[in-house]
N, C-alpha and C. Protein backbone atom coordinates (compact mmCIF):
# COMPACT_ATOMS: atom_id res chain seq x y z
N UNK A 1 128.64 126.90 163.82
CA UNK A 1 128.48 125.71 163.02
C UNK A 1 129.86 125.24 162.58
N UNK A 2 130.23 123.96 162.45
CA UNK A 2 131.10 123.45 162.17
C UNK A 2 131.50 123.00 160.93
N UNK A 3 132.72 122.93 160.42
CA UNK A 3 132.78 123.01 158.86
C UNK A 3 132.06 121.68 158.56
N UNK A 4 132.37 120.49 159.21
CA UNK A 4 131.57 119.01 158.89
C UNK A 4 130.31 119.46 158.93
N UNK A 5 129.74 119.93 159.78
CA UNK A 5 128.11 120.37 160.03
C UNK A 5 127.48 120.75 158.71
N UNK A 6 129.20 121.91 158.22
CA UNK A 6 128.53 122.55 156.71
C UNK A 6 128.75 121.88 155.66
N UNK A 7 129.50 120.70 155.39
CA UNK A 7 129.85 119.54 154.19
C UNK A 7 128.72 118.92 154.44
N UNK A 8 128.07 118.80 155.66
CA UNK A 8 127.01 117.76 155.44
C UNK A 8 126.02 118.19 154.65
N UNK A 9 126.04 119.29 155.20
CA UNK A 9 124.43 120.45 154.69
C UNK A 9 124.55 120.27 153.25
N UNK A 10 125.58 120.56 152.82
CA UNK A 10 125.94 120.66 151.41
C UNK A 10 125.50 119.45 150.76
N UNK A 11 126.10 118.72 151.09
CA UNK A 11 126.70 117.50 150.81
C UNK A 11 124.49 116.36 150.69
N UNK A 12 123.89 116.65 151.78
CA UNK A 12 122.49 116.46 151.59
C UNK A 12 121.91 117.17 150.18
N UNK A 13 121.77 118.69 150.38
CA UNK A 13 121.14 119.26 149.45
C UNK A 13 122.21 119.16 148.13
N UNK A 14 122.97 118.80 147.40
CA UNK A 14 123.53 118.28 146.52
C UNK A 14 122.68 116.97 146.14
N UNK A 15 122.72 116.06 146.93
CA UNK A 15 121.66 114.47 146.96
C UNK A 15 120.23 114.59 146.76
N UNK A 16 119.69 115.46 147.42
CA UNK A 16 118.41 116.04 147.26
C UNK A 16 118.24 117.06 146.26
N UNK A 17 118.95 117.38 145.33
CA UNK A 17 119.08 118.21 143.71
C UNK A 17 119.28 117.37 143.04
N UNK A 18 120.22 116.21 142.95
CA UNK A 18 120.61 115.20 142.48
C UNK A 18 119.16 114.11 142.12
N UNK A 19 119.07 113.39 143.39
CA UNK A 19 117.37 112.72 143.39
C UNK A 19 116.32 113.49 142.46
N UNK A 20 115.85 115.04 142.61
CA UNK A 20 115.12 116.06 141.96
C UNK A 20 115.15 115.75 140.20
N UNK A 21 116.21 115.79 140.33
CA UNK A 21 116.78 116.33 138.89
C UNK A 21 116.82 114.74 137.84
N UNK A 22 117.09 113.41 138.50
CA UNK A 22 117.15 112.04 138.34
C UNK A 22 115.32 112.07 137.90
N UNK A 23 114.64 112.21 139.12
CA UNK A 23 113.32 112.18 138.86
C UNK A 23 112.35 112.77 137.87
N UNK A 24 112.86 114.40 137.74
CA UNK A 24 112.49 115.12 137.02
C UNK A 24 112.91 114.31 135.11
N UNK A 25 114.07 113.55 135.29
CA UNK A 25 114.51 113.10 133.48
C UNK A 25 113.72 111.80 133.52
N UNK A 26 113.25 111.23 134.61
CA UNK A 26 112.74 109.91 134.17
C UNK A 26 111.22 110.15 133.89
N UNK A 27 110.82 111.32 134.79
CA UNK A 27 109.30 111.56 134.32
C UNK A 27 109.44 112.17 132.58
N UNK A 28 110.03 112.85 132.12
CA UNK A 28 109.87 113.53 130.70
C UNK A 28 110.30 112.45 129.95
N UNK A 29 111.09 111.11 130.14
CA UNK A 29 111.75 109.73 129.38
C UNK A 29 109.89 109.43 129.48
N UNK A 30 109.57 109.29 130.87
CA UNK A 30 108.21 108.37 130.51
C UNK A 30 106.86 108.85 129.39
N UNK A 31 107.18 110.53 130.00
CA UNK A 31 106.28 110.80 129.02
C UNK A 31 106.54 111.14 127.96
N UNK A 32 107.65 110.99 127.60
CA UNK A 32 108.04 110.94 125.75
C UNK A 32 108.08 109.37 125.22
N UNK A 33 107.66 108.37 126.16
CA UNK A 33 107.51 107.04 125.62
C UNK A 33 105.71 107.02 125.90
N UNK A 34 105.28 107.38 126.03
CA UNK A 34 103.49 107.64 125.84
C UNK A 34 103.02 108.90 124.72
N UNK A 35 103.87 109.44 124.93
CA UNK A 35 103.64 110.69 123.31
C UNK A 35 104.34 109.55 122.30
N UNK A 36 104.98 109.09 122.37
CA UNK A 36 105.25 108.07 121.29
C UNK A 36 104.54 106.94 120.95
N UNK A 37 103.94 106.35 121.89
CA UNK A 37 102.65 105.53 121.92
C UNK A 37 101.80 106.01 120.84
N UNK A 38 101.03 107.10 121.50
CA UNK A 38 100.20 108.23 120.92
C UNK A 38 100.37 108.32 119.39
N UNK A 39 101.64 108.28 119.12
CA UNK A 39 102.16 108.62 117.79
C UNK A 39 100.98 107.34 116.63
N UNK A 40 101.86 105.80 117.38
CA UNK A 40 101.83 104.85 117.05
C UNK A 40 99.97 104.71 116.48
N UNK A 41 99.21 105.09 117.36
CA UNK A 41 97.87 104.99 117.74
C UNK A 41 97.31 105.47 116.66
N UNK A 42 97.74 107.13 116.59
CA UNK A 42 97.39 107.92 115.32
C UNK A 42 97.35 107.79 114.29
N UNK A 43 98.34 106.19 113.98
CA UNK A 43 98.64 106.12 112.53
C UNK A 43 98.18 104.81 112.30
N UNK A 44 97.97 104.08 113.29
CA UNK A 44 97.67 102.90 113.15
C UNK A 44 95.67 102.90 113.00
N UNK A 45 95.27 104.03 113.24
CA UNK A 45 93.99 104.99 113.73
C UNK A 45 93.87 104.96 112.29
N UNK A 46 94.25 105.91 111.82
CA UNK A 46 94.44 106.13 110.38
C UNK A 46 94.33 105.08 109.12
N UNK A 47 95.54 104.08 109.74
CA UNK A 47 95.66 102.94 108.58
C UNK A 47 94.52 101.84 108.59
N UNK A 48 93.71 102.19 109.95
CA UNK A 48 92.56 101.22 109.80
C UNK A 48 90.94 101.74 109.31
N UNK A 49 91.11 102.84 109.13
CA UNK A 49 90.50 103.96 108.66
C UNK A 49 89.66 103.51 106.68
N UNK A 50 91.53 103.72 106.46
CA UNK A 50 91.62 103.03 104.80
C UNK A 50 91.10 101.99 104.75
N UNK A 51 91.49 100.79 105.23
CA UNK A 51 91.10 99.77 105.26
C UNK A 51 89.81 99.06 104.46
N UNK A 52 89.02 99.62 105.11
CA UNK A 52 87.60 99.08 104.72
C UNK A 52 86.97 99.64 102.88
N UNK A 53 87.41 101.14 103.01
CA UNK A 53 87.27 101.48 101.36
C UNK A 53 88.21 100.92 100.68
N UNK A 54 89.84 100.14 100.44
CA UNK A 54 90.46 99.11 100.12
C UNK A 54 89.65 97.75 99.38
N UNK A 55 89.02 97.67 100.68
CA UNK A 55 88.76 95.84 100.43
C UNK A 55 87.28 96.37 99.49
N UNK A 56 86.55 97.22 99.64
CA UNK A 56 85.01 97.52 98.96
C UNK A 56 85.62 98.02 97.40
N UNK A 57 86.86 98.68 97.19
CA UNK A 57 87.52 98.24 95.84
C UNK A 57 87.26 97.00 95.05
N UNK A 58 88.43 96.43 95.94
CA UNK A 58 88.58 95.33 95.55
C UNK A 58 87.94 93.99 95.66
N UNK A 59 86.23 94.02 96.43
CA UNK A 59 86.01 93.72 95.70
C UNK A 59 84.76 93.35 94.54
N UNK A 60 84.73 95.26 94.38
CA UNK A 60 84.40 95.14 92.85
C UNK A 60 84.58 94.02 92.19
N UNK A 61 85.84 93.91 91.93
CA UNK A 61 86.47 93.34 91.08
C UNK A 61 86.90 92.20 90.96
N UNK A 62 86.97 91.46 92.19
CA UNK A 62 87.33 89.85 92.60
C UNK A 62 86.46 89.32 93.62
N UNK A 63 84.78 89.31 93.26
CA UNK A 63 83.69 88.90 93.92
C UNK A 63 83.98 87.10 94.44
N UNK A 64 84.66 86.53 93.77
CA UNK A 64 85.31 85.13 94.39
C UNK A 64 85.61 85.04 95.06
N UNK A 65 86.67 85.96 96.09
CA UNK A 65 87.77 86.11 97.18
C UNK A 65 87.05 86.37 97.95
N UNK A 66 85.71 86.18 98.67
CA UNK A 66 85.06 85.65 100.02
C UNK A 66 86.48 86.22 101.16
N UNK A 67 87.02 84.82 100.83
CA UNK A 67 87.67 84.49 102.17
C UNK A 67 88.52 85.72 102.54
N UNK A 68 89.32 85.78 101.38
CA UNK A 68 90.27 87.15 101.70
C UNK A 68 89.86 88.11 102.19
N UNK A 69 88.63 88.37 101.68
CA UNK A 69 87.71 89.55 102.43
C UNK A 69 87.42 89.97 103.43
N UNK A 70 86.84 88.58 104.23
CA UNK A 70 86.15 88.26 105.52
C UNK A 70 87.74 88.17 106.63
N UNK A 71 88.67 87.75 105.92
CA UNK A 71 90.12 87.73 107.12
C UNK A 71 90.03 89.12 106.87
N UNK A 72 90.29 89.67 106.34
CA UNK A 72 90.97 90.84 105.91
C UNK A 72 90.31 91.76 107.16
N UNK A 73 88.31 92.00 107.00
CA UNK A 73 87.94 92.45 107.53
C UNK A 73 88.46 91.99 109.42
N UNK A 74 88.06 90.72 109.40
CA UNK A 74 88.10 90.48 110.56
C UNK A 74 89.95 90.38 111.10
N UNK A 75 90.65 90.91 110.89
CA UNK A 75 91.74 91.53 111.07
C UNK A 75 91.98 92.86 111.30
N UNK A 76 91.23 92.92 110.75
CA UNK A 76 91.06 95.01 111.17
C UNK A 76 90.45 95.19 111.82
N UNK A 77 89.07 94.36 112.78
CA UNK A 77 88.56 94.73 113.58
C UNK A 77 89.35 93.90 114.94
N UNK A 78 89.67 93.00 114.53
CA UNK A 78 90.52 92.45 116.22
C UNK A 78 91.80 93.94 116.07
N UNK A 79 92.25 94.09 115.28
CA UNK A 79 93.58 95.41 115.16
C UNK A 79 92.95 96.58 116.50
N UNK A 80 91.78 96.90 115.56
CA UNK A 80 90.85 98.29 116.17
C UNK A 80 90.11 98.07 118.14
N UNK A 81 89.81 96.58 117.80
CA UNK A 81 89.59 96.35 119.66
C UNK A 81 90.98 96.10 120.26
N UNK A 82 91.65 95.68 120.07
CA UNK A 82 93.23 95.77 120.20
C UNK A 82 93.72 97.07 120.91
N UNK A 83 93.50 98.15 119.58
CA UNK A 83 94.12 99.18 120.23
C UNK A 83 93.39 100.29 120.97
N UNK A 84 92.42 99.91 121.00
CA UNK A 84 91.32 100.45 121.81
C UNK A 84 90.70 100.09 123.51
N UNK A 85 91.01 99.10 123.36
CA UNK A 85 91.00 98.36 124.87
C UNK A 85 92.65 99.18 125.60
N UNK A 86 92.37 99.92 126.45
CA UNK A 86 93.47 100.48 127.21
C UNK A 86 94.33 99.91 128.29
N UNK A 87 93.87 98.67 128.20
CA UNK A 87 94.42 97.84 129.38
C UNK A 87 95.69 97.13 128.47
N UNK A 88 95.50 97.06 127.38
CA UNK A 88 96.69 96.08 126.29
C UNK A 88 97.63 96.70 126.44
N UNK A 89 98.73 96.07 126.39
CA UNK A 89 99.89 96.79 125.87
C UNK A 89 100.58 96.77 124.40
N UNK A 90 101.40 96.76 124.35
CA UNK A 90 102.39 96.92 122.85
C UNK A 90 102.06 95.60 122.07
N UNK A 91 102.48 94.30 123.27
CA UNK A 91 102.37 93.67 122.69
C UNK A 91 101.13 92.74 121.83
N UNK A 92 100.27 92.80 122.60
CA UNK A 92 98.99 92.42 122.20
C UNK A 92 98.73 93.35 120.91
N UNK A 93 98.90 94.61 121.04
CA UNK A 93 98.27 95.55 120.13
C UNK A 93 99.21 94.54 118.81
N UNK A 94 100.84 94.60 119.09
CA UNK A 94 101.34 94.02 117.99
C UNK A 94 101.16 93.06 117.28
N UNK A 95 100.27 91.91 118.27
CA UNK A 95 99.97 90.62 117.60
C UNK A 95 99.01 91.50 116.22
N UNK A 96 97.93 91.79 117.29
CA UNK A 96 97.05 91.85 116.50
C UNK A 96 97.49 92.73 115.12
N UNK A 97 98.30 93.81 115.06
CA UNK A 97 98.86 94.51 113.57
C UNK A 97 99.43 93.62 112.95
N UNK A 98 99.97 92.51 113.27
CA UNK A 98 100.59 91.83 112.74
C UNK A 98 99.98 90.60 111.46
N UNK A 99 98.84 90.30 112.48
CA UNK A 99 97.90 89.47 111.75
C UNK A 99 97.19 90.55 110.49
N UNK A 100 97.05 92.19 110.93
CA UNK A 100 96.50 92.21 109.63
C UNK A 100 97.35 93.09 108.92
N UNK A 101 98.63 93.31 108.93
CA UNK A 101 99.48 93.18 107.87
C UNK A 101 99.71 91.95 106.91
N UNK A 102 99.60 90.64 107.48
CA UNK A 102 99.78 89.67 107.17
C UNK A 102 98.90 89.66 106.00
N UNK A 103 97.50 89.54 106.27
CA UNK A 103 95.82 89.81 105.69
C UNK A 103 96.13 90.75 104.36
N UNK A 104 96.75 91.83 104.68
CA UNK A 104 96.84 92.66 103.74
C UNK A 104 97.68 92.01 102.84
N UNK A 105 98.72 91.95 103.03
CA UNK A 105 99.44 91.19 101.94
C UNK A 105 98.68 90.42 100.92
N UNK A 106 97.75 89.29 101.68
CA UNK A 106 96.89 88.24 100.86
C UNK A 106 96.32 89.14 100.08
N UNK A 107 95.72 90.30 100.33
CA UNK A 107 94.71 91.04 99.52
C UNK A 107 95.67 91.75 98.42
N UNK A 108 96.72 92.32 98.73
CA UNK A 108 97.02 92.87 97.46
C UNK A 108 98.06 91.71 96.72
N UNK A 109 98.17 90.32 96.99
CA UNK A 109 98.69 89.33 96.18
C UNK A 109 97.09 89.26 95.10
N UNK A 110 96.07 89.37 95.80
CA UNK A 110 94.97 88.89 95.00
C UNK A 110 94.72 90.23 94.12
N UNK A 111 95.08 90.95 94.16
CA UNK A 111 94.74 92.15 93.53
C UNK A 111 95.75 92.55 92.14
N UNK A 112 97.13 91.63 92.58
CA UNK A 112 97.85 91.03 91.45
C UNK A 112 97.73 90.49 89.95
N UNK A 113 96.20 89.96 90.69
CA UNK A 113 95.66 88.98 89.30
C UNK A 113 94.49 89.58 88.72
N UNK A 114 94.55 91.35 88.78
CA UNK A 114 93.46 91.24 88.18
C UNK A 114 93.86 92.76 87.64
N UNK A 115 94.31 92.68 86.29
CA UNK A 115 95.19 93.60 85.98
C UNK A 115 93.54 95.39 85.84
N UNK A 116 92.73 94.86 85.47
CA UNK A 116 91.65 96.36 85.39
C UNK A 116 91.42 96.62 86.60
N UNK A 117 91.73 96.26 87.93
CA UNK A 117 91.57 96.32 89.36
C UNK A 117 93.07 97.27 89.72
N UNK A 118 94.04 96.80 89.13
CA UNK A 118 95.53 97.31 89.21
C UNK A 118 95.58 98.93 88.06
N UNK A 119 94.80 98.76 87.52
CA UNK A 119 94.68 100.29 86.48
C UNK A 119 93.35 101.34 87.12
N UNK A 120 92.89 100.87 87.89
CA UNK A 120 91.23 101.04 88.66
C UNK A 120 92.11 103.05 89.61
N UNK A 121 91.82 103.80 89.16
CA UNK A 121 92.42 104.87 89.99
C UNK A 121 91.96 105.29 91.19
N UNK A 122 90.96 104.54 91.50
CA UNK A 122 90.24 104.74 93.23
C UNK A 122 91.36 104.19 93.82
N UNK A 123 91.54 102.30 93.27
CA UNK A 123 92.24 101.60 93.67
C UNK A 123 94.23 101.84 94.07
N UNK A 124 94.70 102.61 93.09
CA UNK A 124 95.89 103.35 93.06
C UNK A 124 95.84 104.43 94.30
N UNK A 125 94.80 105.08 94.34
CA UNK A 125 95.22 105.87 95.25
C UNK A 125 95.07 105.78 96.87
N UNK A 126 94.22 104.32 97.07
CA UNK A 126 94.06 104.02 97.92
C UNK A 126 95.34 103.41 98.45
N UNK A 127 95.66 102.53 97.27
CA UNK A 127 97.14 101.41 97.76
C UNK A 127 98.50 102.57 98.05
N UNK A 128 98.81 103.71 97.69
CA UNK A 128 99.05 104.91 97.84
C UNK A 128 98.54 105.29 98.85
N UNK A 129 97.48 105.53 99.56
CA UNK A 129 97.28 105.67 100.57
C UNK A 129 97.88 104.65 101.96
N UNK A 130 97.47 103.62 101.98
CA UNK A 130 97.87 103.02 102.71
C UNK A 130 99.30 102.96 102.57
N UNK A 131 99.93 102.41 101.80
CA UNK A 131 101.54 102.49 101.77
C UNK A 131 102.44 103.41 102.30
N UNK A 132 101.61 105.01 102.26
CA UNK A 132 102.12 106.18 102.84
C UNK A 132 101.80 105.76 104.17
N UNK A 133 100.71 105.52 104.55
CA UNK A 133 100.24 105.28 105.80
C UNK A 133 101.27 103.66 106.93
N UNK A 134 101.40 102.71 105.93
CA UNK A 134 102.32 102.19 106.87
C UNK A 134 104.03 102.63 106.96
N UNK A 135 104.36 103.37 106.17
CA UNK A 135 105.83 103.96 106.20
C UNK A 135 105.63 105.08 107.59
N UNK A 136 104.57 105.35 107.45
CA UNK A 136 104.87 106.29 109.11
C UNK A 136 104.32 105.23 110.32
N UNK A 137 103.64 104.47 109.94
CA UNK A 137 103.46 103.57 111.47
C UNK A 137 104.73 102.97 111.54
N UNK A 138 105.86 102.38 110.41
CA UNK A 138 106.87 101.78 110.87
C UNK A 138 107.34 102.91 111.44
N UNK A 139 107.89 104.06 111.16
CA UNK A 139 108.24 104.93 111.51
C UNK A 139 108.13 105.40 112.66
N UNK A 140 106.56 105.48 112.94
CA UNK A 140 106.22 105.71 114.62
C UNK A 140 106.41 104.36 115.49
N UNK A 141 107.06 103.25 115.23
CA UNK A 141 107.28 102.08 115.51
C UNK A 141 108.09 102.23 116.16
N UNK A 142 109.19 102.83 115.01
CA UNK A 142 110.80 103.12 115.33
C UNK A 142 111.11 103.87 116.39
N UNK A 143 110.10 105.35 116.28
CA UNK A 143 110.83 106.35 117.51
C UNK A 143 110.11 105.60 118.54
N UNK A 144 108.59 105.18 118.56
CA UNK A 144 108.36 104.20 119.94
C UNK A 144 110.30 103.40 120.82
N UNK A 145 109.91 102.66 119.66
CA UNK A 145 110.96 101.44 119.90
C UNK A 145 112.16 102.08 120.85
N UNK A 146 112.84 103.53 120.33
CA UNK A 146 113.77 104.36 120.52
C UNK A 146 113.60 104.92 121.69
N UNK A 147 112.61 105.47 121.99
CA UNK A 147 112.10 106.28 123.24
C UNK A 147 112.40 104.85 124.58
N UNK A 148 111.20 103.99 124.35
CA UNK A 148 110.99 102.83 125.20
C UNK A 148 112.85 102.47 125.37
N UNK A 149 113.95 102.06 124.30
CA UNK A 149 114.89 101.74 124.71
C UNK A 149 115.86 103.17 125.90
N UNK A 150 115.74 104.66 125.74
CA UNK A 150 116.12 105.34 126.47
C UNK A 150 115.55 105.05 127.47
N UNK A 151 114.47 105.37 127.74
CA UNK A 151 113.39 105.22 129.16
C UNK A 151 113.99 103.61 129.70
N UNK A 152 113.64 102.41 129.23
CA UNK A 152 114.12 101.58 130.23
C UNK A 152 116.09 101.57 130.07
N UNK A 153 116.64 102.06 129.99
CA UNK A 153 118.15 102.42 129.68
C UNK A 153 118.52 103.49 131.04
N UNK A 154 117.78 104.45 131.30
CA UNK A 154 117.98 105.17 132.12
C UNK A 154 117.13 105.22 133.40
N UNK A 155 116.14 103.71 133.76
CA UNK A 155 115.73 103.49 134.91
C UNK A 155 116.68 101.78 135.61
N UNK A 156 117.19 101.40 134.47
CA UNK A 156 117.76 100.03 134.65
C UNK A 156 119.12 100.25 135.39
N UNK A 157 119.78 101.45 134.31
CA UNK A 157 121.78 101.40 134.80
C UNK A 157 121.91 102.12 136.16
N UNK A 158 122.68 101.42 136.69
CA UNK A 158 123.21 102.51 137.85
C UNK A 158 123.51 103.89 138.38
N UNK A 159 123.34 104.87 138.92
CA UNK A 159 122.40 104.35 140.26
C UNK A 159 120.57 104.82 140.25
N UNK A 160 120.19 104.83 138.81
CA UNK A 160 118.93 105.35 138.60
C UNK A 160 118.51 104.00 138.65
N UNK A 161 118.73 102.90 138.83
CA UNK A 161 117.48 102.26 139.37
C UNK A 161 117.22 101.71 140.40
N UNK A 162 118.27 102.04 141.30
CA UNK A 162 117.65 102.23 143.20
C UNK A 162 116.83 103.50 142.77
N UNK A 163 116.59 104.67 142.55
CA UNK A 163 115.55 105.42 143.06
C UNK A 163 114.46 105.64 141.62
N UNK A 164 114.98 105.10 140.40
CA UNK A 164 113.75 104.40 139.56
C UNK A 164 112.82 103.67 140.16
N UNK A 165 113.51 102.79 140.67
CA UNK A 165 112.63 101.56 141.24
C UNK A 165 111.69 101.78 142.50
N UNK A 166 112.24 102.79 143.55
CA UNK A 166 111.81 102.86 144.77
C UNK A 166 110.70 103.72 144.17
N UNK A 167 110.80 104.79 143.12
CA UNK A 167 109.74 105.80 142.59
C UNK A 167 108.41 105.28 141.37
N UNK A 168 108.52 103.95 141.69
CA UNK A 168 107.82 103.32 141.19
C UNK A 168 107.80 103.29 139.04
N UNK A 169 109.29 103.55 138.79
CA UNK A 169 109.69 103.59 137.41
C UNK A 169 109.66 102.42 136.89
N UNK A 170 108.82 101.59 136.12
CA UNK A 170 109.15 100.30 135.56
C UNK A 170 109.38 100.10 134.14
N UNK A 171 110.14 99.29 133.25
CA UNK A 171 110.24 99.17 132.17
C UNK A 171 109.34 98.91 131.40
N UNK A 172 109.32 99.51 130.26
CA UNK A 172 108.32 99.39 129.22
C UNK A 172 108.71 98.48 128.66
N UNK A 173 108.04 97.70 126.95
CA UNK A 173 107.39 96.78 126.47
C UNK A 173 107.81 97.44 125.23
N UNK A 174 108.78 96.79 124.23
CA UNK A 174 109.00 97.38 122.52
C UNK A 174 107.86 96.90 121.93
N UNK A 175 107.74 97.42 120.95
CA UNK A 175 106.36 97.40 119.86
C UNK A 175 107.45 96.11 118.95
N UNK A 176 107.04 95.31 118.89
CA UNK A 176 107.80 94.10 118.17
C UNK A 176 106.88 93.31 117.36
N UNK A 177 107.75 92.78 115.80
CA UNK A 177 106.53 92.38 115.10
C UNK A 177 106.68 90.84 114.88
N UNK A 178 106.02 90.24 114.83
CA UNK A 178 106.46 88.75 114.39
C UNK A 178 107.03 88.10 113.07
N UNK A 179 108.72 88.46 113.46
CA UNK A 179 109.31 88.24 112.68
C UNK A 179 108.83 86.70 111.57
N UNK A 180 108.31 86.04 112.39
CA UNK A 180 108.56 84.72 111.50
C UNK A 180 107.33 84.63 110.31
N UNK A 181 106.30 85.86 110.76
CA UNK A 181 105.35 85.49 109.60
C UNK A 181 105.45 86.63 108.70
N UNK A 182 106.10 87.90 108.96
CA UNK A 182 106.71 88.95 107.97
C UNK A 182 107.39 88.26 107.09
N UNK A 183 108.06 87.03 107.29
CA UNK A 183 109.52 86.46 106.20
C UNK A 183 108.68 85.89 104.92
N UNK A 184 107.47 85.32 105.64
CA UNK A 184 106.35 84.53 104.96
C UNK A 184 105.99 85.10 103.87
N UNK A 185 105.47 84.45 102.47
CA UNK A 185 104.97 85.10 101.49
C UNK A 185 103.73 84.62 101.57
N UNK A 186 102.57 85.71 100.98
CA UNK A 186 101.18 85.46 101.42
C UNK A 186 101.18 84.34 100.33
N UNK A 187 99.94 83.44 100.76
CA UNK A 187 99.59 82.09 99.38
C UNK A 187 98.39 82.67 99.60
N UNK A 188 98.17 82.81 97.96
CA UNK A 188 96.44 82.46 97.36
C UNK A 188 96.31 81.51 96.97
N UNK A 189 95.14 81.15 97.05
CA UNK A 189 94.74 79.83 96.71
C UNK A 189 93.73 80.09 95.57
N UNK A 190 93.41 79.93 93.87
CA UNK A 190 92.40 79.80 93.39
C UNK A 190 91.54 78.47 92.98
């Protein structure tokens, strides 16, 4: 055998450890951006959970607020088919959290005005509840967000995405919220 014969040999199985080893980090990137999903699900699972004993609080106590009620509800259930339909992605799921974060807001602006509703200790520990509960969905937002930016970061740059791409690696989708109605302050109307 010839020394070229043996650089080649080498020189292949180096490329073919190389490829292995490329493939092997983009599969554990992908599936640490679906365990992060997962994360998201769990808590968002959770926060819609609260939800409904929230609004049957409140309203005890502010039998007027119909409307707030009925969004409120019907915000948590587009949220829950949202993230339950497996075909959606991030973003859809996000509209829909978005709209009932929004919802929520209205409800605890209305819950503002009614100071024995605000001293009510079901009510405290619920708003306590949930509050704990969205500090970890932002949270599981974040490492989403984090994961999804490594994973498409290391199928996009060179030269992982000639054999990203040929291995059928495609970029994921950030969990993104709609900035322009977060800035918004909820209006009640009495």
């Amino acid at each position: 055998m010839s020394i070229i014969a043996i650089v080649l040999l080498v020189l292949v199985v180096a490329v073919i450890f190389w490829v292995i080893g490329l493939y092997n980090r983009l599969i554990g990137l992908r599936n640490r951006v679906d365990e992060a999903w997962a994360q998201i699900d769990v808590q968002l699972k959770r926060r819609y959970d609260l939800i409904p004993n929230l609004v049957e609080t409140v309203k005890g106590y502010a039998t007027h607020e119909r409307a707030t009620f009925e969004n409120v509800t019907k915000a948590r259930n587009m949220a829950v088919q949202a993230s339950q339909a497996g075909a959606v992605g991030a973003g859809q799921i996000a509209a829909a959290d978005n709209m009932l974060t929004s919802t929520l807001k209205t409800l605890f602006a209305v819950a503002e005005n009614y100071p024995q509703l605000k001293a009510n200790e079901n009510f405290k520990m619920l708003q306590e509840e949930l509050s704990g509960a969205e500090g970890k969905v932002a949270y599981a937002r974040q490492f989403f967000n984090e994961t999804v930016l490594a994973f498409n970061n290391a199928i996009q740059m060179f030269p992982a995405n000639i054999i990203g791409g040929r291995l059928g690696f495609q970029a994921r989708t950030f969990f993104k919220t709609d900035t322009e109605a977060e800035r918004q302050a909820p209006q009640v109307k009495f």
